[in-house]
Protein backbone atom coordinates (compact mmCIF):
# COMPACT_ATOMS: atom_id res chain seq x y z
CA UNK A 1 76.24 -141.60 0.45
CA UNK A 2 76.55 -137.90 1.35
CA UNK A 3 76.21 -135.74 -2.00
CA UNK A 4 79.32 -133.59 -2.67
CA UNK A 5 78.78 -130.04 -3.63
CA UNK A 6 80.23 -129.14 -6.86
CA UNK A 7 83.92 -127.48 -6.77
CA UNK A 8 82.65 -124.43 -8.62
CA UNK A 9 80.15 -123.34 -5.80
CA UNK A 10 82.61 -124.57 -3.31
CA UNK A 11 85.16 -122.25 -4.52
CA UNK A 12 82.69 -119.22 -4.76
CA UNK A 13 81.72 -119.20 -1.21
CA UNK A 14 85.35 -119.67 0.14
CA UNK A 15 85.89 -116.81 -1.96
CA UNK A 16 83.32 -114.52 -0.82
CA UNK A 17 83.73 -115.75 2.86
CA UNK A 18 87.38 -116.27 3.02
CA UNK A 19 88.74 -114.04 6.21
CA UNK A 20 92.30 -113.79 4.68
CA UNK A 21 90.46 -111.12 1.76
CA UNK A 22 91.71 -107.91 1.46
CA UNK A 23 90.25 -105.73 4.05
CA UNK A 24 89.10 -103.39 2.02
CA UNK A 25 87.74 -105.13 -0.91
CA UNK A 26 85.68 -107.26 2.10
CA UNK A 27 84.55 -103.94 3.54
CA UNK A 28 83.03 -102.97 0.56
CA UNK A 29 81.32 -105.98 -0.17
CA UNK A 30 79.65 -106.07 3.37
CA UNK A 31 78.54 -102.35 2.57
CA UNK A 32 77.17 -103.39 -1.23
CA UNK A 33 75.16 -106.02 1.03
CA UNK A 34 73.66 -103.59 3.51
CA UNK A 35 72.67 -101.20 0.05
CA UNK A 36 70.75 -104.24 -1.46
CA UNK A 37 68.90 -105.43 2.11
CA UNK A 38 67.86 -101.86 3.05
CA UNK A 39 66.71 -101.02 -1.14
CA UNK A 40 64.99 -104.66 -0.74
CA UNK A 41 63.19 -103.62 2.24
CA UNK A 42 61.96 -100.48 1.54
CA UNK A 43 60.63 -101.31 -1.80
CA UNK A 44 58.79 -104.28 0.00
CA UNK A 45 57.19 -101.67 2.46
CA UNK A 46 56.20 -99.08 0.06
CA UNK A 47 54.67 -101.59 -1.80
CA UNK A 48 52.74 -102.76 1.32
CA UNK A 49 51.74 -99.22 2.04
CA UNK A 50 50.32 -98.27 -1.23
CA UNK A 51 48.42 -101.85 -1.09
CA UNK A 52 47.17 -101.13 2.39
CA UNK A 53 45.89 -97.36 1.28
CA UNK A 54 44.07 -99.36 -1.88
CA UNK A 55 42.41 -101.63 0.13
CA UNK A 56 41.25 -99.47 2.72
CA UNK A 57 39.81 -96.84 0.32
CA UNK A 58 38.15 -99.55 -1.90
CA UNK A 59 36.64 -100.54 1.60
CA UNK A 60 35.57 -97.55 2.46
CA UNK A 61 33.99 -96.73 -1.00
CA UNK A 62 32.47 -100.05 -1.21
CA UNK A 63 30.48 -99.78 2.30
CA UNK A 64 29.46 -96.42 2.00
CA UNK A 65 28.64 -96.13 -1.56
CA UNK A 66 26.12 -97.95 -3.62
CA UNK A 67 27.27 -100.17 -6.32
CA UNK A 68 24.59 -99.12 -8.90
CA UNK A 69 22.82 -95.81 -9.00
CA UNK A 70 19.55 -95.78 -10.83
CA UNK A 71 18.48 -91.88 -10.68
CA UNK A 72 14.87 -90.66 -11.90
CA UNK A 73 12.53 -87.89 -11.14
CA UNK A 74 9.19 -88.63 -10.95
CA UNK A 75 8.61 -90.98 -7.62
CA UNK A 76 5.35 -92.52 -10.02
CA UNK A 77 8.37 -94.19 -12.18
CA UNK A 78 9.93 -95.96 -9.03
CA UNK A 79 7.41 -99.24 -9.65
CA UNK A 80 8.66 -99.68 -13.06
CA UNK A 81 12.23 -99.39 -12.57
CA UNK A 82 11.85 -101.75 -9.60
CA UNK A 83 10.69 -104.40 -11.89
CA UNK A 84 13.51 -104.01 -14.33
CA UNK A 85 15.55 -104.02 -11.76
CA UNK A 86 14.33 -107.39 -10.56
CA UNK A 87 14.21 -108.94 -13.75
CA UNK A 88 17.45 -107.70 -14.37
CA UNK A 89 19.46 -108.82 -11.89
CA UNK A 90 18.98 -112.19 -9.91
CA UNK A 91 17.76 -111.85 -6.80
CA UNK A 92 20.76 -113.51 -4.82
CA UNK A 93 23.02 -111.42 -5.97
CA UNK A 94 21.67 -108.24 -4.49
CA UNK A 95 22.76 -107.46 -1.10
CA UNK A 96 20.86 -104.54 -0.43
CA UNK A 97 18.21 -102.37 -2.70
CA UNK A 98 17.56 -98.63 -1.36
CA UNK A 99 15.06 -95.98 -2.63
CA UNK A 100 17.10 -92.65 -1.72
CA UNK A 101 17.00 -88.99 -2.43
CA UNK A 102 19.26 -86.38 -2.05
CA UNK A 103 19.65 -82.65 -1.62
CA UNK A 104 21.92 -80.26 -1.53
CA UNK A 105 21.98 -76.87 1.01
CA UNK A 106 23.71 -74.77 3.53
CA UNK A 107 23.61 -75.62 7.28
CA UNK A 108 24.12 -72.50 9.49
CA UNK A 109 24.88 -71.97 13.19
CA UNK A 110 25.98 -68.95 14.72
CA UNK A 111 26.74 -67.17 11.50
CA UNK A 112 28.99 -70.22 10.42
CA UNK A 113 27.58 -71.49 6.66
CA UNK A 114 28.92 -75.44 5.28
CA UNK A 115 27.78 -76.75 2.55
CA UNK A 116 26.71 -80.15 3.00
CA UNK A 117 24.50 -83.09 1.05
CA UNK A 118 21.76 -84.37 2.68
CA UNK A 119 21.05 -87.99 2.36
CA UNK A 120 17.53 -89.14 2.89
CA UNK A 121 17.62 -92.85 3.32
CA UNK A 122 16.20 -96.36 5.71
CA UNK A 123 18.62 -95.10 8.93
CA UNK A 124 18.51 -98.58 10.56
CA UNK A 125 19.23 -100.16 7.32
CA UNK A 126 22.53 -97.47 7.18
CA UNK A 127 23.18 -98.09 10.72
CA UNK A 128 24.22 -101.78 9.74
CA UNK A 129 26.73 -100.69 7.48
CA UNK A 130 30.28 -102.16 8.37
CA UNK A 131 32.20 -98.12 6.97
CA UNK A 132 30.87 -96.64 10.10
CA UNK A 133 33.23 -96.43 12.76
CA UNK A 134 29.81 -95.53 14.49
CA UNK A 135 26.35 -94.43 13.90
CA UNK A 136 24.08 -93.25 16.53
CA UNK A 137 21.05 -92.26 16.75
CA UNK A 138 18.20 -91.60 19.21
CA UNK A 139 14.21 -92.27 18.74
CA UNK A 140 12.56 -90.10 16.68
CA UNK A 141 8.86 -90.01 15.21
CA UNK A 142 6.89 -88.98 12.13
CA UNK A 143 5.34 -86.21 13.87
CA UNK A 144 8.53 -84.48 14.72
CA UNK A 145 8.21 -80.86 14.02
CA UNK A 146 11.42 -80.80 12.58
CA UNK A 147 13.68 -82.85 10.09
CA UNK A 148 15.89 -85.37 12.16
CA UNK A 149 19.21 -85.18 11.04
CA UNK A 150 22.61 -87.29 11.68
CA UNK A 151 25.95 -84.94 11.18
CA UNK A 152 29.11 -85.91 10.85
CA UNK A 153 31.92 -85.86 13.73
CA UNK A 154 34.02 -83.56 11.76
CA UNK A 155 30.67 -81.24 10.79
CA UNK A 156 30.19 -81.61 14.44
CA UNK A 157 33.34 -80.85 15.25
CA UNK A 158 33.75 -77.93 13.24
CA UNK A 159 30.32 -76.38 13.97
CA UNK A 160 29.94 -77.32 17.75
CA UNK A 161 26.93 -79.23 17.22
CA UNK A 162 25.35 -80.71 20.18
CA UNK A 163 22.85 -84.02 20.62
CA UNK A 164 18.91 -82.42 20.37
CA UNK A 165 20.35 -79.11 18.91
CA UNK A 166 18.28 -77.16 16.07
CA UNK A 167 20.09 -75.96 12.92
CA UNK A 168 19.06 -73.35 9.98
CA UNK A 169 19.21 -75.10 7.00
CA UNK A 170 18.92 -73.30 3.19
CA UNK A 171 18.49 -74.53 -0.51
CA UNK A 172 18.20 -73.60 -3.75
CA UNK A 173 14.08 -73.66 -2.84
CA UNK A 174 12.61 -70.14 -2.64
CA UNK A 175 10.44 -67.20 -3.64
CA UNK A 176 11.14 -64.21 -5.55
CA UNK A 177 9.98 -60.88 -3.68
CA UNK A 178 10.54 -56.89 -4.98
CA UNK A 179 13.87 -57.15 -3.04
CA UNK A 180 14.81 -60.23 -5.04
CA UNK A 181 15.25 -64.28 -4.60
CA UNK A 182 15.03 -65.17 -0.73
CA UNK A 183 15.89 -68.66 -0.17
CA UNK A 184 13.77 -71.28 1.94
CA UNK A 185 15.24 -71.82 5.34
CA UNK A 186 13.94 -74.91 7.75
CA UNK A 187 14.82 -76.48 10.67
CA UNK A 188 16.47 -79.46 11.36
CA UNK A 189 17.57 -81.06 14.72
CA UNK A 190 20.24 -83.20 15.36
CA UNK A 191 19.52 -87.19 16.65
CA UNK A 192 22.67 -88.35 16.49
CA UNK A 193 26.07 -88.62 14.87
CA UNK A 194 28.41 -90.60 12.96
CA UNK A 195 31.66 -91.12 11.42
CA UNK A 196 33.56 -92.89 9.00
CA UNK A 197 37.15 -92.08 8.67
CA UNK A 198 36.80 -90.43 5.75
CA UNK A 199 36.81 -86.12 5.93
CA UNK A 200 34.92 -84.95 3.44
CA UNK A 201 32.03 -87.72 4.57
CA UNK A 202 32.51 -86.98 8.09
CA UNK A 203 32.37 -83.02 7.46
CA UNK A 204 29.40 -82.52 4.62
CA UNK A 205 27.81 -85.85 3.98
CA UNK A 206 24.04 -85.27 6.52
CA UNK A 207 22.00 -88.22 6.58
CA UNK A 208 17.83 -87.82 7.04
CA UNK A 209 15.29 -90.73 7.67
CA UNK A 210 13.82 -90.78 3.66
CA UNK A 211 9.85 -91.04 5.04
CA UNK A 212 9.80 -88.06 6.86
CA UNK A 213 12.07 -86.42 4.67
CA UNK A 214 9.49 -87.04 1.54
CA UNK A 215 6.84 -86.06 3.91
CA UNK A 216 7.98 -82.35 4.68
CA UNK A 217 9.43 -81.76 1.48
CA UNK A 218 8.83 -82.27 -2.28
CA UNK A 219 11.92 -84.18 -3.34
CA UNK A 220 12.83 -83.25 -7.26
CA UNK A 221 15.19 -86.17 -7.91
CA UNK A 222 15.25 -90.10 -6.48
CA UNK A 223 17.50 -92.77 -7.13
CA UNK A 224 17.59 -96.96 -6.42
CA UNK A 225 20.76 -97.71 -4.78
CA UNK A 226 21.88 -101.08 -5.09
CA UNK A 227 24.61 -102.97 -3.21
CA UNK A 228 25.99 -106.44 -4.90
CA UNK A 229 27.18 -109.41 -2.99
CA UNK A 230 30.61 -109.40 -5.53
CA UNK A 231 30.72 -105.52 -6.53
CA UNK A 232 33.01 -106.46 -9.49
CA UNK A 233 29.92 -107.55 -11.34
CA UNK A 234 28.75 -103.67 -11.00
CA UNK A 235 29.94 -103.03 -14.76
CA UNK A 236 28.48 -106.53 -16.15
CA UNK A 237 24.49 -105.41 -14.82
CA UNK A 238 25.15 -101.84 -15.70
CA UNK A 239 25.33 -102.95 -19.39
CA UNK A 240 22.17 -105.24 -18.81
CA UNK A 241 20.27 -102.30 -16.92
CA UNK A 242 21.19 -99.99 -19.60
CA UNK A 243 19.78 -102.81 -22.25
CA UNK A 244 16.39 -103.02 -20.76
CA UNK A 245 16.42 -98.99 -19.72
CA UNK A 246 17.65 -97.52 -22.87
CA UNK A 247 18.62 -94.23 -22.48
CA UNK A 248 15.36 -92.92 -20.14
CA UNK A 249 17.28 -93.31 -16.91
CA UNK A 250 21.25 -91.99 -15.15
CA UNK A 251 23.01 -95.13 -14.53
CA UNK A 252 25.97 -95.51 -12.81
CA UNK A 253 28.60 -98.05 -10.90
CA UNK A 254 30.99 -97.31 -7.92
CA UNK A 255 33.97 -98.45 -10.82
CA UNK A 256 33.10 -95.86 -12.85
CA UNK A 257 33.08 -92.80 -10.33
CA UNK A 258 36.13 -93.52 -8.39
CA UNK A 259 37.85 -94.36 -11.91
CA UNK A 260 40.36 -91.56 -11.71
CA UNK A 261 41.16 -92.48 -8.06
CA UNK A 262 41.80 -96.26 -8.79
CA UNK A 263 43.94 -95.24 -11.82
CA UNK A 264 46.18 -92.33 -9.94
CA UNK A 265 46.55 -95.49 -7.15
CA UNK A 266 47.61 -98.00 -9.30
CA UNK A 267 50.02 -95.23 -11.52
CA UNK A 268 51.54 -94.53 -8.05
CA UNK A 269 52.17 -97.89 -7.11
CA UNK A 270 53.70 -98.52 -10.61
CA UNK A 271 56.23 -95.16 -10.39
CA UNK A 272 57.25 -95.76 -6.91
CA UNK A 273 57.93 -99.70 -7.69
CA UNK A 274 59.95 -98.27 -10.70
CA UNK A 275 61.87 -95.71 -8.78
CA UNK A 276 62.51 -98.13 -5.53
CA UNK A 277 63.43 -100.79 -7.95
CA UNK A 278 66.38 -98.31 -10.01
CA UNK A 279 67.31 -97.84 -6.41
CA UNK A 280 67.61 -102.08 -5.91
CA UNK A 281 69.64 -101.27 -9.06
CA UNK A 282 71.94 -99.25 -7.93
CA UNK A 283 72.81 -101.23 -4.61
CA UNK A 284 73.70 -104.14 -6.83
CA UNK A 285 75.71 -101.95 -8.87
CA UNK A 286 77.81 -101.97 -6.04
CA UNK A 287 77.98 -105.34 -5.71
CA UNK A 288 79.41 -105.36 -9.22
CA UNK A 289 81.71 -103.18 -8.01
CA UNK A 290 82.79 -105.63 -5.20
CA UNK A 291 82.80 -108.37 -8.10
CA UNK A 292 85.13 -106.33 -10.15
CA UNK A 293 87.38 -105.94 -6.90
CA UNK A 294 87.23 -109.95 -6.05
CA UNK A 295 88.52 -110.88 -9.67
CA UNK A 296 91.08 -108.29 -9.92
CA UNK A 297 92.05 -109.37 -6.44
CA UNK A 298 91.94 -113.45 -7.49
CA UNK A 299 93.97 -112.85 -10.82
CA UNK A 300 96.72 -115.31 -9.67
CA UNK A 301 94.38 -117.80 -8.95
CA UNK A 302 92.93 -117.43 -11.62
CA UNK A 303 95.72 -118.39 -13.54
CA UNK A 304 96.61 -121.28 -11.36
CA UNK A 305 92.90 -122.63 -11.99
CA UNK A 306 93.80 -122.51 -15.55
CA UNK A 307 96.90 -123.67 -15.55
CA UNK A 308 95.63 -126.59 -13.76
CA UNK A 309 92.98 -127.52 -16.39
CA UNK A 310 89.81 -125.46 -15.66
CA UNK A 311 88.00 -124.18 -18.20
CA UNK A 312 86.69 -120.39 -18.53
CA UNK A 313 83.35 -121.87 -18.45
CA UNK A 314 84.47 -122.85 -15.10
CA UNK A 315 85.64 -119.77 -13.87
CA UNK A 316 83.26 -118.00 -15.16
CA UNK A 317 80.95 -119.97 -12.95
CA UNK A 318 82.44 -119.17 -9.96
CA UNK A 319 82.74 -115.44 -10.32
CA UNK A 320 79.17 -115.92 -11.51
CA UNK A 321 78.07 -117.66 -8.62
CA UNK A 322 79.81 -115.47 -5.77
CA UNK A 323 77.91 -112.40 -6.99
CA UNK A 324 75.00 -114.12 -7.32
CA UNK A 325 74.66 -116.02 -3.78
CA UNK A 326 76.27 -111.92 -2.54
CA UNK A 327 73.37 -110.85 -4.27
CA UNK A 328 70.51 -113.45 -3.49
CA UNK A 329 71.06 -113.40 -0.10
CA UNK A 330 71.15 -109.23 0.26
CA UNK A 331 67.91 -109.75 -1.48
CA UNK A 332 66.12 -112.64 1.09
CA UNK A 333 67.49 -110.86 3.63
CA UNK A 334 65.58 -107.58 2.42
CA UNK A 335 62.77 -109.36 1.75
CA UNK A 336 62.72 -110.83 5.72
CA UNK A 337 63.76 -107.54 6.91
CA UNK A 338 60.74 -105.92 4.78
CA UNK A 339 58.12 -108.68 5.66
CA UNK A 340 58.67 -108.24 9.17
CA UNK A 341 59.01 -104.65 9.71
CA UNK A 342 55.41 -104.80 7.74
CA UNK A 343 54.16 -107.01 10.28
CA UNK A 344 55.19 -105.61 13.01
CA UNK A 345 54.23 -101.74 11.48
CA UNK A 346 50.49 -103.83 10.89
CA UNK A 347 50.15 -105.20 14.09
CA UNK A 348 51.68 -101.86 16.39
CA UNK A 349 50.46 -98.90 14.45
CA UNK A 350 52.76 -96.16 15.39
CA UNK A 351 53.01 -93.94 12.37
CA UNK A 352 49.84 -91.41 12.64
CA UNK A 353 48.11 -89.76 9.89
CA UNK A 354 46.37 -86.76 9.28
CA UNK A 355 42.88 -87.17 9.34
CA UNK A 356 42.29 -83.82 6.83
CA UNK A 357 43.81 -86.09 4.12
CA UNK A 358 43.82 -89.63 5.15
CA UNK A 359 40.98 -91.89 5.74
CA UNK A 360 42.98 -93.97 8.03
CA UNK A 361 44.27 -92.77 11.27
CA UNK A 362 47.83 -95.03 11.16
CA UNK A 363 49.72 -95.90 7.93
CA UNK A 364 47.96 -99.53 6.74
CA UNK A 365 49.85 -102.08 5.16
CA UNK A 366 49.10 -104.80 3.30
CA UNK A 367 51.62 -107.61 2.26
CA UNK A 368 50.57 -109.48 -0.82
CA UNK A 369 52.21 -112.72 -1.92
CA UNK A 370 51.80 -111.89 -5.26
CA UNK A 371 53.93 -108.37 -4.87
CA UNK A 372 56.66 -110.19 -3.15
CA UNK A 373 56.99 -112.83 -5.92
CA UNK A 374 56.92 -109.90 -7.91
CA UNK A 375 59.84 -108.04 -5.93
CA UNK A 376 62.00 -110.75 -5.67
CA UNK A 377 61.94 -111.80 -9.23
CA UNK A 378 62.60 -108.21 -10.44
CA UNK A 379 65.46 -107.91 -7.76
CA UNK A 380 67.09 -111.46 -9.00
CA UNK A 381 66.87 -110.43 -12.99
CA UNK A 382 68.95 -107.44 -11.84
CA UNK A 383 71.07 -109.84 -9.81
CA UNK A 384 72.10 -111.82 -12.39
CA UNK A 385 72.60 -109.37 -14.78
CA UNK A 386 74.78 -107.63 -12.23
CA UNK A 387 77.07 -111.21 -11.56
CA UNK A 388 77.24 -111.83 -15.27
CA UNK A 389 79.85 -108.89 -16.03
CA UNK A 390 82.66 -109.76 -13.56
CA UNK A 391 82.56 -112.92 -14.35
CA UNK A 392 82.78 -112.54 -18.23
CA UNK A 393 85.63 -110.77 -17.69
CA UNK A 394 87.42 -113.24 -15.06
CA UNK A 395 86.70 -116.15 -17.51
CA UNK A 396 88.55 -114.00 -20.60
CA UNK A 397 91.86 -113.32 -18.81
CA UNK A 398 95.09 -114.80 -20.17
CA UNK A 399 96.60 -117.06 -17.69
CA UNK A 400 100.13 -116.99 -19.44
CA UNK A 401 100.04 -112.95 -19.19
CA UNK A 402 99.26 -112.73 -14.99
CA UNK A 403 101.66 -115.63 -14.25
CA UNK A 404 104.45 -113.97 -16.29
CA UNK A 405 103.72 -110.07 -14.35
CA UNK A 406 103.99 -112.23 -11.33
């Protein structure tokens, strides 16, 4: 036995698809649906684009920096720290542990000064890491004459830097003469390049194999990186490290120095999902509008309904129900209209970036489930709350007054 659908909802939908509506009151319903599909779909891509940027920084941060920083300066201390770190933290956990140092100076070509930070590290042990779009290098030796260097493409770039070429490179090291403080310039030549996606990497982030650079030059500072296999845990073995340190040693955790970043993200996500979401609003406003229209427009059968024996409860289902299926279904279809023109904008990048401020090179996006539940309940509550007015007020007419003005 076929189930019969109830008279209320039947009566809503003949209402709201009845072709014998005024044409006006029809055309404005058609145009509140369009408002709440296009509001719907735009707040479902913004949301996917701020996601997308999110992920791909946290990415990028996550490969390319460590997720503990243990900085000292005496290299006779490195033993010790080792061992806390060891007992510490277990040893499956730690995906990679790096002894590093790092230095800051002025690379010069052809009058042109950048300031850049070199990065003595294990190269093949960088050259495996998954934030490089590449990383090459050629062979080089501890008898070099100078200190092998890998630039970045936009230092390269910038600076014309060619494969084998020598560079002047200055620091804060020096001597003090009659004519004053003359800074130590070396050498360095370039084995290779790299680049991440990132600018201000690409442009003053120098790399240096760590051997050879602790060979030719008397390093003031060191530091442990270490890289977690869940880099969420970063904070939990900070607070262990810091335990078993005390206060001797600079500790820190990739959390902690992108906080501000991860915190302007989310507060960006949150004001744009508020903004695009008083925008849903104001699409369904419409739709109250067309709501308003339908029951002003239905006042005689209103009446009749009453007349009849229908309650208000009754009627006010039915108004009820017409703005909420108009309004439900501007929202699914915003929600298809937004899923798939993320999709599509995911899988056929066509919206290009500028590298000087992006670390992408096309607009990422990243569809959550979670968001769209998100979305679609937010859009619904306003739904609802949008359907109940019109038909409150349909429910509260007086039968008896609309027959007799008839």
């Amino acid at each position: 036995m076929k189930a019969k659908l109830p008279w209320e909802i039947w009566l809503a939908l003949k209402y709201l698809l009845s072709p014998k509506r005024e044409r006006f009151t029809g055309i404005i319903t058609i145009l509140a649906l369009i408002g709440v599909v296009l509001s719907v779909a735009s707040l479902t891509v913004v949301n996917g684009v701020i996601t997308g940027f999110k992920e791909i920084i946290t990415e990028k941060i996550l490969s390319l920096n460590p997720h503990l920083s243990i900085s000292f300066y005496s290299p006779q201390e490195g033993k010790k720290i080792l061992q806390t770190i060891e007992q510490s933290i277990p040893k499956k956990e730690i995906k990679s542990l790096q002894l590093i140092s790092v230095e800051q100076g002025l690379i010069i070509k052809s009058g042109n000064p950048v300031g850049i930070i070199l990065k003595a590290v294990d190269l093949k042990e960088y050259a495996k890491e998954k934030g490089f779009k590449y990383f090459n290098m050629e062979k080089f030796s501890k008898e070099d004459k100078y200190l092998p260097v890998i630039v970045g493409a936009r230092l390269r770039d910038k600076l014309g830097i060619a494969q084998g070429e020598t560079l002047s490179y200055l620091t804060l090291e020096g001597f003090y003469t009659p004519f004053g403080f003359f800074p130590k310039v070396s050498t360095l030549r370039v084995i290779g390049f790299f680049e991440t996606g990132l600018y201000d990497y690409d442009l003053n982030l120098v790399f240096t194999s760590f051997e050879i650079f602790t060979n030719k030059k008397n390093p003031q500072n060191f530091s442990f990186e270490i890289k977690l296999k869940d880099p969420f845990k970063s904070n939990e073995y900070k607070k262990i490290l810091l335990k078993n340190f005390g206060l001797s040693y600079f500790i820190l955790d990739w959390q902690e120095w992108n906080k501000n970043l991860f915190s302007a993200l989310k507060l960006e996500k949150l004001g744009l999902f508020v903004v695009l979401s008083l925008m849903v609003a104001v699409s369904l406003f419409t739709i109250l509008s067309a709501m308003i229209m339908l029951v002003s427009e239905k006042s005689l059968d209103i009446a009749i309904l009453r007349a009849l024996g229908a309650t208000s409860k009754s009627i006010l289902k039915i108004f009820f129900l017409a703005g909420f299926i108009l309004s439900l279904t501007g929202v699914i279809l915003g929600l298809c209209l937004g899923v798939l023109t993320g999709l599509l904008l995911s899988k056929y990048p066509v919206i290009k970036l500028p590298g000087e401020v992006y670390p992408v090179e096309y607009m990422p996006i990243s569809l959550k489930i979670f968001d769209l539940v998100i979305i679609s309940l937010v859009t619904i509550l306003i739904s609802l709350l949008s359907s109940l007015y019109p038909a409150k007020k349909a429910s509260l007419m007086n039968p008896a007054e609309i027959l007799r003005k008839e």
